[in-house]
N, C-alpha and C. Protein backbone atom coordinates (compact mmCIF):
# COMPACT_ATOMS: atom_id res chain seq x y z
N UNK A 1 18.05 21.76 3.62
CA UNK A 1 18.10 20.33 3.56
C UNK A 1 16.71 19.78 3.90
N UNK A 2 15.77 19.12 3.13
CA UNK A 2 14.93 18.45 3.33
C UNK A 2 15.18 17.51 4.25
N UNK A 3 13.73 17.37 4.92
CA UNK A 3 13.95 16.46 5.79
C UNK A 3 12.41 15.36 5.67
N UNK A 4 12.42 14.24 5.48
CA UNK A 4 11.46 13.35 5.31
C UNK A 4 10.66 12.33 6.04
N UNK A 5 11.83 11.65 7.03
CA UNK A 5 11.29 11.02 8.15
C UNK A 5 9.82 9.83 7.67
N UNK A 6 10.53 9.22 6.68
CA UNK A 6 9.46 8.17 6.36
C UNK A 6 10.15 6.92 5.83
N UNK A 7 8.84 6.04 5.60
CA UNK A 7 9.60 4.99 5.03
C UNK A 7 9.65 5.14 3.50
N UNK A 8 10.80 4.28 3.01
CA UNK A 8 11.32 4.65 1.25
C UNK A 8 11.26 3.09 0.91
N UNK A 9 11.18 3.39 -0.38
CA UNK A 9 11.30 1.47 -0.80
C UNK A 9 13.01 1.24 -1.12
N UNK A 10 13.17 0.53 -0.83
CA UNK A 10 14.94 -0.28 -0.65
C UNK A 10 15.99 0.27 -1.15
N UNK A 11 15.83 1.14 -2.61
CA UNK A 11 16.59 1.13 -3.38
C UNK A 11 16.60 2.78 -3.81
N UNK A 12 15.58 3.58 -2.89
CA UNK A 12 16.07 5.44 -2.75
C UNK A 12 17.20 5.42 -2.07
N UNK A 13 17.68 5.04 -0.98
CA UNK A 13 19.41 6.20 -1.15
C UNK A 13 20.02 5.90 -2.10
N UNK A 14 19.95 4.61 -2.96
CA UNK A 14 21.02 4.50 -3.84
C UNK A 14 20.78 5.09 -4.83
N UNK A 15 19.52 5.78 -5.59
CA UNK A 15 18.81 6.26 -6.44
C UNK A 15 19.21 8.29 -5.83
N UNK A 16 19.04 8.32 -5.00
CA UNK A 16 19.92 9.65 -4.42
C UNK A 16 20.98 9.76 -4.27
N UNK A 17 21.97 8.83 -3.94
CA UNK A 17 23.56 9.08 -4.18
C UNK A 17 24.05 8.70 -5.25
N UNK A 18 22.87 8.31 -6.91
CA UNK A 18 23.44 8.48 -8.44
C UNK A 18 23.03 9.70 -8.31
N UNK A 19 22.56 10.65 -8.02
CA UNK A 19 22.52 12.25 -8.28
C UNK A 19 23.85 13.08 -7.42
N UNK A 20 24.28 12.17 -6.65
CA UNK A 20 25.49 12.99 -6.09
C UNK A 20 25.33 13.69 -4.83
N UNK A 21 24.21 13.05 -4.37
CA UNK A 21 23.91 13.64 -2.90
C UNK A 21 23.76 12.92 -1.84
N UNK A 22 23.80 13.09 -0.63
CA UNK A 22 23.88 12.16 0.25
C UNK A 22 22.84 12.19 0.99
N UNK A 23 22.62 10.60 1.73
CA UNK A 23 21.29 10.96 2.71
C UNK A 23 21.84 9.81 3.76
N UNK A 24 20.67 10.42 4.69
CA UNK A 24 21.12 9.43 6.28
C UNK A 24 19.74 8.82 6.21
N UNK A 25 19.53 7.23 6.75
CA UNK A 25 19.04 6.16 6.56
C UNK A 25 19.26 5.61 8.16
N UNK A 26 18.19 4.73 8.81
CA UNK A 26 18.54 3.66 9.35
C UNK A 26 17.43 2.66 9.51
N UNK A 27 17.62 1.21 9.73
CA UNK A 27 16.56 0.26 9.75
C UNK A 27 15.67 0.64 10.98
N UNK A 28 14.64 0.27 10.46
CA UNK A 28 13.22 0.34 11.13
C UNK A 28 13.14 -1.51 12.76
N UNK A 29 12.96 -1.20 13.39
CA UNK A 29 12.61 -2.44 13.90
C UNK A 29 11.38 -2.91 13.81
N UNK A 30 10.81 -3.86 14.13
CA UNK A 30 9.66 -4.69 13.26
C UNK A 30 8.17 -3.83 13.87
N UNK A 31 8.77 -2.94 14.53
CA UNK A 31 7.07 -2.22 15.34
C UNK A 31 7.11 -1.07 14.48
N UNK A 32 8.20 -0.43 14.39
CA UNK A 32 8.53 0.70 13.68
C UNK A 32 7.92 0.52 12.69
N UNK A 33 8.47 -0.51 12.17
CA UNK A 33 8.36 -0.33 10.09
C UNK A 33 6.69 -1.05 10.06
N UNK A 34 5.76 -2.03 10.98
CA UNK A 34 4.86 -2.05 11.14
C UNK A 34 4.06 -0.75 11.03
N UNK A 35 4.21 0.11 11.82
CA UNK A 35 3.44 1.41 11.83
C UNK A 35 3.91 2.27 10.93
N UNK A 36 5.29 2.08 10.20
CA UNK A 36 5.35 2.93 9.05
C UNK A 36 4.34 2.56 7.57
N UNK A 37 4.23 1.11 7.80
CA UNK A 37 3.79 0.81 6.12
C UNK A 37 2.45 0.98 6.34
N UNK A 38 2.01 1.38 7.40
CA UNK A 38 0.33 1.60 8.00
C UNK A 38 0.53 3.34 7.04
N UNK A 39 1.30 3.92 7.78
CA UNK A 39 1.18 5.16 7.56
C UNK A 39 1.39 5.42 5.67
N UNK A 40 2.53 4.48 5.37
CA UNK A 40 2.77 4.37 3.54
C UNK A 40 1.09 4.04 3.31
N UNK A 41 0.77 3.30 3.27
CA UNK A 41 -0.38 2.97 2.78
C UNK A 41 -1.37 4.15 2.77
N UNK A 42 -1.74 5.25 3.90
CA UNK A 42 -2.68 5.80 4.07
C UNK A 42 -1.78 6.88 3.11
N UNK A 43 -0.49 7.25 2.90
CA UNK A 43 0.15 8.11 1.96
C UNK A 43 -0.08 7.61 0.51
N UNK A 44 -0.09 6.48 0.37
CA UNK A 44 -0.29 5.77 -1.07
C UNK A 44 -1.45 6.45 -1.38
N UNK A 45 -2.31 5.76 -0.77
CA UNK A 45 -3.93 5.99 -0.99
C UNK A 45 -3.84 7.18 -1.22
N UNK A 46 -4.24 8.11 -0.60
CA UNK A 46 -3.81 9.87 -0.98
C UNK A 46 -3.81 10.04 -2.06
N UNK A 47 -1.99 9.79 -2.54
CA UNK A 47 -1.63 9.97 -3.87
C UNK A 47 -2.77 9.47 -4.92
N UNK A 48 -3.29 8.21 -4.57
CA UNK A 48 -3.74 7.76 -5.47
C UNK A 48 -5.44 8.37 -5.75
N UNK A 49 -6.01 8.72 -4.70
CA UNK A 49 -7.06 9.40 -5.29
C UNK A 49 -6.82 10.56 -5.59
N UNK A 50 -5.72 11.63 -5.21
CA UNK A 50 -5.23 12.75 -6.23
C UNK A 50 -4.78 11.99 -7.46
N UNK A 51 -4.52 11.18 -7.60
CA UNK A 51 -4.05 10.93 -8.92
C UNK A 51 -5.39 10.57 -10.03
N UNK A 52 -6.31 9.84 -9.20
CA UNK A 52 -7.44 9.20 -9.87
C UNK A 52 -8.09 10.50 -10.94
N UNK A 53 -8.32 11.85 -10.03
CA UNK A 53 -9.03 12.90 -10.37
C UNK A 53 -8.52 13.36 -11.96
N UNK A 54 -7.11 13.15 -12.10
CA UNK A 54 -6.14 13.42 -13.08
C UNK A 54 -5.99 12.20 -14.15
N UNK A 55 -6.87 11.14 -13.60
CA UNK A 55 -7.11 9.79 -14.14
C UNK A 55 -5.03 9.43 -14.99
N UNK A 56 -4.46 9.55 -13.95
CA UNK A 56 -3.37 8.99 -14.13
C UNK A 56 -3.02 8.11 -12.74
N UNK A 57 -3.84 7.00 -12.48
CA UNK A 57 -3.56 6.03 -11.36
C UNK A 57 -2.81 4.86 -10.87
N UNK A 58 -2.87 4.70 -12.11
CA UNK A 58 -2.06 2.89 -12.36
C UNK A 58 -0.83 3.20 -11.07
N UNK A 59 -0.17 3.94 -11.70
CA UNK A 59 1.36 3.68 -11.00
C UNK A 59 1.09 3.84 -9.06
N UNK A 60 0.24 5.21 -8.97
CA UNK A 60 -0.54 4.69 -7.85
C UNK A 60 -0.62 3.52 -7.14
N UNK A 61 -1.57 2.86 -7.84
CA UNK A 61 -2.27 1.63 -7.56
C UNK A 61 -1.13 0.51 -7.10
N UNK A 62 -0.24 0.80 -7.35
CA UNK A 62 0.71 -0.42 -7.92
C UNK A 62 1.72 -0.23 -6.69
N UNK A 63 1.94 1.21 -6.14
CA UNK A 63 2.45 1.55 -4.92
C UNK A 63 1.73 1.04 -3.59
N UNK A 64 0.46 1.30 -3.51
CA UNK A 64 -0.48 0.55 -2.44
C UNK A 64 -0.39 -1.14 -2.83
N UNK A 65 0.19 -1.55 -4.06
CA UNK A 65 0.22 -2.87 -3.90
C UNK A 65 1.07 -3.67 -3.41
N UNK A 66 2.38 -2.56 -3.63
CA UNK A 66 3.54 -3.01 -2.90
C UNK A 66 3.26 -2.70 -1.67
N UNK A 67 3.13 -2.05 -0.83
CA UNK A 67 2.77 -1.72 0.45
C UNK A 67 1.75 -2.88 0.96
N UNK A 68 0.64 -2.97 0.45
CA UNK A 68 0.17 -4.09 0.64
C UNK A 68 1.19 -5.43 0.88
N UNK A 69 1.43 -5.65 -0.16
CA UNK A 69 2.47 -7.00 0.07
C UNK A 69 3.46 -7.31 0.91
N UNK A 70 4.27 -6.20 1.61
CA UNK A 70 4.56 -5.89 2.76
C UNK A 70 3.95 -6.02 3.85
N UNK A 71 2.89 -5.72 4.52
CA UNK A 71 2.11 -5.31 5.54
C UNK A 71 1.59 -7.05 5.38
N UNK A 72 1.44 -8.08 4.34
CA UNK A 72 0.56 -9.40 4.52
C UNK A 72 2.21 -9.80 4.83
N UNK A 73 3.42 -9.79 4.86
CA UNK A 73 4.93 -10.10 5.25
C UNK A 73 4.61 -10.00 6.75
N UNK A 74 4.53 -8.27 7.26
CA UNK A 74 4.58 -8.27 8.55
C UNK A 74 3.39 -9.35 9.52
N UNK A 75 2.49 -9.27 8.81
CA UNK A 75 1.19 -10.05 9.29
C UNK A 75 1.46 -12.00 9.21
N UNK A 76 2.55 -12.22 9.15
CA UNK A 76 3.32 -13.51 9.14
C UNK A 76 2.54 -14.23 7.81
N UNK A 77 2.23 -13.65 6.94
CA UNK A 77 1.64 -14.71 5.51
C UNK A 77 2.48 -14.32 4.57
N UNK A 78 2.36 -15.13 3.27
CA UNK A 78 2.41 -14.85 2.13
C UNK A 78 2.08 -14.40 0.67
N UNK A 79 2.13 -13.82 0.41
CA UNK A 79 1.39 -13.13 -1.00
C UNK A 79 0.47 -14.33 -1.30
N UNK A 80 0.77 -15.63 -1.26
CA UNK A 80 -0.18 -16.37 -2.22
C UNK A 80 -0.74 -16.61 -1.20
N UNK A 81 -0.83 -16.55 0.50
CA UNK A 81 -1.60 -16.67 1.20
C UNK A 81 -2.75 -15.26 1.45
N UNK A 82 -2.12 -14.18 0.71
CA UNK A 82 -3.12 -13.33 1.12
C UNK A 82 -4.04 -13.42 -0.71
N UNK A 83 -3.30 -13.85 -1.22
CA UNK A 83 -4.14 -14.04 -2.78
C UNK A 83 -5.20 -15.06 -2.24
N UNK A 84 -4.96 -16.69 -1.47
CA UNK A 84 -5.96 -17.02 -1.17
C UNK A 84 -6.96 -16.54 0.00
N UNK A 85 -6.85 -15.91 0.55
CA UNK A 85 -7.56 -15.48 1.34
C UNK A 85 -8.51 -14.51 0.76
N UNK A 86 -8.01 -13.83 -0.55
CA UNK A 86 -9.04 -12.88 -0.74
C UNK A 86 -9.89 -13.39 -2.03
N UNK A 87 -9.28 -14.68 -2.48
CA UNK A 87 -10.75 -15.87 -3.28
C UNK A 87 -10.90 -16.28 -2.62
N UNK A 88 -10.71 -16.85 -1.08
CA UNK A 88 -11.92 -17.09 -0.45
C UNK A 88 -12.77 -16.00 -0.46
N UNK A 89 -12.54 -15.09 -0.29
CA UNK A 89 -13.76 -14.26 -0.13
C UNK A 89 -14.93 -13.50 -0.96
N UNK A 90 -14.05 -13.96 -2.17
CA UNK A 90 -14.57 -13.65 -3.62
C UNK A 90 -15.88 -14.46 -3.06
N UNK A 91 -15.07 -15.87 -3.36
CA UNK A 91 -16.32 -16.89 -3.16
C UNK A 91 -17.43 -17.08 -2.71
N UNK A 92 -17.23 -16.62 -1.38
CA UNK A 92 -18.16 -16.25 -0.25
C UNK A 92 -19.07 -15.28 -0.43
N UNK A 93 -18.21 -13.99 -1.04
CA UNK A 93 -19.50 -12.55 -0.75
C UNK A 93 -19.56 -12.16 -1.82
N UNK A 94 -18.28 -12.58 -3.13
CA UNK A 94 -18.48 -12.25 -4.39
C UNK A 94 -17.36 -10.59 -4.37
N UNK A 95 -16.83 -10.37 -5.32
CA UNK A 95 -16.05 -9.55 -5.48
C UNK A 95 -16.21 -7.76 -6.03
N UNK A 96 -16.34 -7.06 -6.71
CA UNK A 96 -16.84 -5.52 -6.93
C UNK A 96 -17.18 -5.52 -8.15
N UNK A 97 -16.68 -6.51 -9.24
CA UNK A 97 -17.12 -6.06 -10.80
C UNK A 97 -18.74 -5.77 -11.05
N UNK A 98 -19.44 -6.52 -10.55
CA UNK A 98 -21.09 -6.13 -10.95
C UNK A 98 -21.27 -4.77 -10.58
N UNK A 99 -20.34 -4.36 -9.59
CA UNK A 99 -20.85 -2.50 -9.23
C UNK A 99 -22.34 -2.59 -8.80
N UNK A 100 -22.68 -3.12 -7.69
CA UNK A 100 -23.49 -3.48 -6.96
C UNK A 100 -23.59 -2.28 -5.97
N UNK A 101 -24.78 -1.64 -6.03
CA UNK A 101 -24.47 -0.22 -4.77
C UNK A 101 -25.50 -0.54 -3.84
N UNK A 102 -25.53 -1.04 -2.68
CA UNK A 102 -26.45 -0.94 -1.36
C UNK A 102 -26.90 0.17 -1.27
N UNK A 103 -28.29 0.31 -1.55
CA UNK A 103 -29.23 1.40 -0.63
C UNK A 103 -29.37 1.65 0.34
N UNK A 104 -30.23 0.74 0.43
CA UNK A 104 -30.80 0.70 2.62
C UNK A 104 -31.03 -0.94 2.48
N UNK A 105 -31.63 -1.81 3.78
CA UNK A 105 -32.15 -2.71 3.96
C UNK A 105 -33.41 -2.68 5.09
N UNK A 106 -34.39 -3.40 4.89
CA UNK A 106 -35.50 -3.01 5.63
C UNK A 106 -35.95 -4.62 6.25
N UNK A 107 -36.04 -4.78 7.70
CA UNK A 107 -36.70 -5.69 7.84
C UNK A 107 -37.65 -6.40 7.56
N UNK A 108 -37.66 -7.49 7.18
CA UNK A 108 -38.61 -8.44 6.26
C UNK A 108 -40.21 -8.15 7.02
């Protein structure tokens, strides 16, 4: 019997008991599942740069996004509050498309 001891997104036991098997489950309390979606995330990521190498990422990507969106929940905001928060910052420092790589910096 496998044993997993992590967090699942909402809708695996029910996705395991259409195969006819059973699993044991219980809710996380808000510190718990705090430090679990810390830990999903650093598991996402993982996957996703093994996946990058194989340049099959998307679905990856899309797992750290849900996790993300979670973790700005626990952090008392909202998706469109963490969407604005990160054009503010576009704004401010400018965002990754130019692929801009820092060298060094040298005092004037």
């Amino acid at each position: 019997m496998p044993i997993y001891n992590k967090l699942v997104r909402d809708r695996i036991p029910e996705v395991i008991e259409s195969t006819g098997k059973a699993c044991r489950t219980r809710i996380l309390n808000e510190k718990e599942y705090h430090a679990e979606l810390v830990v999903k995330l650093r598991e996402e990521s993982e996957e996703y740069f093994a996946a990058n190498i194989a340049q099959d990422s998307l679905e990856e990507l899309a797992d750290m996004l849900e996790v993300i969106r979670a973790l700005a929940i626990v952090h008392g905001a909202s998706w469109e509050q963490l969407e604005a928060t990160r054009e503010e910052k576009v704004a401010a420092r400018g965002g990754f498309r130019d692929r801009v790589y820092l060298i060094d910096v040298r005092d004037a």
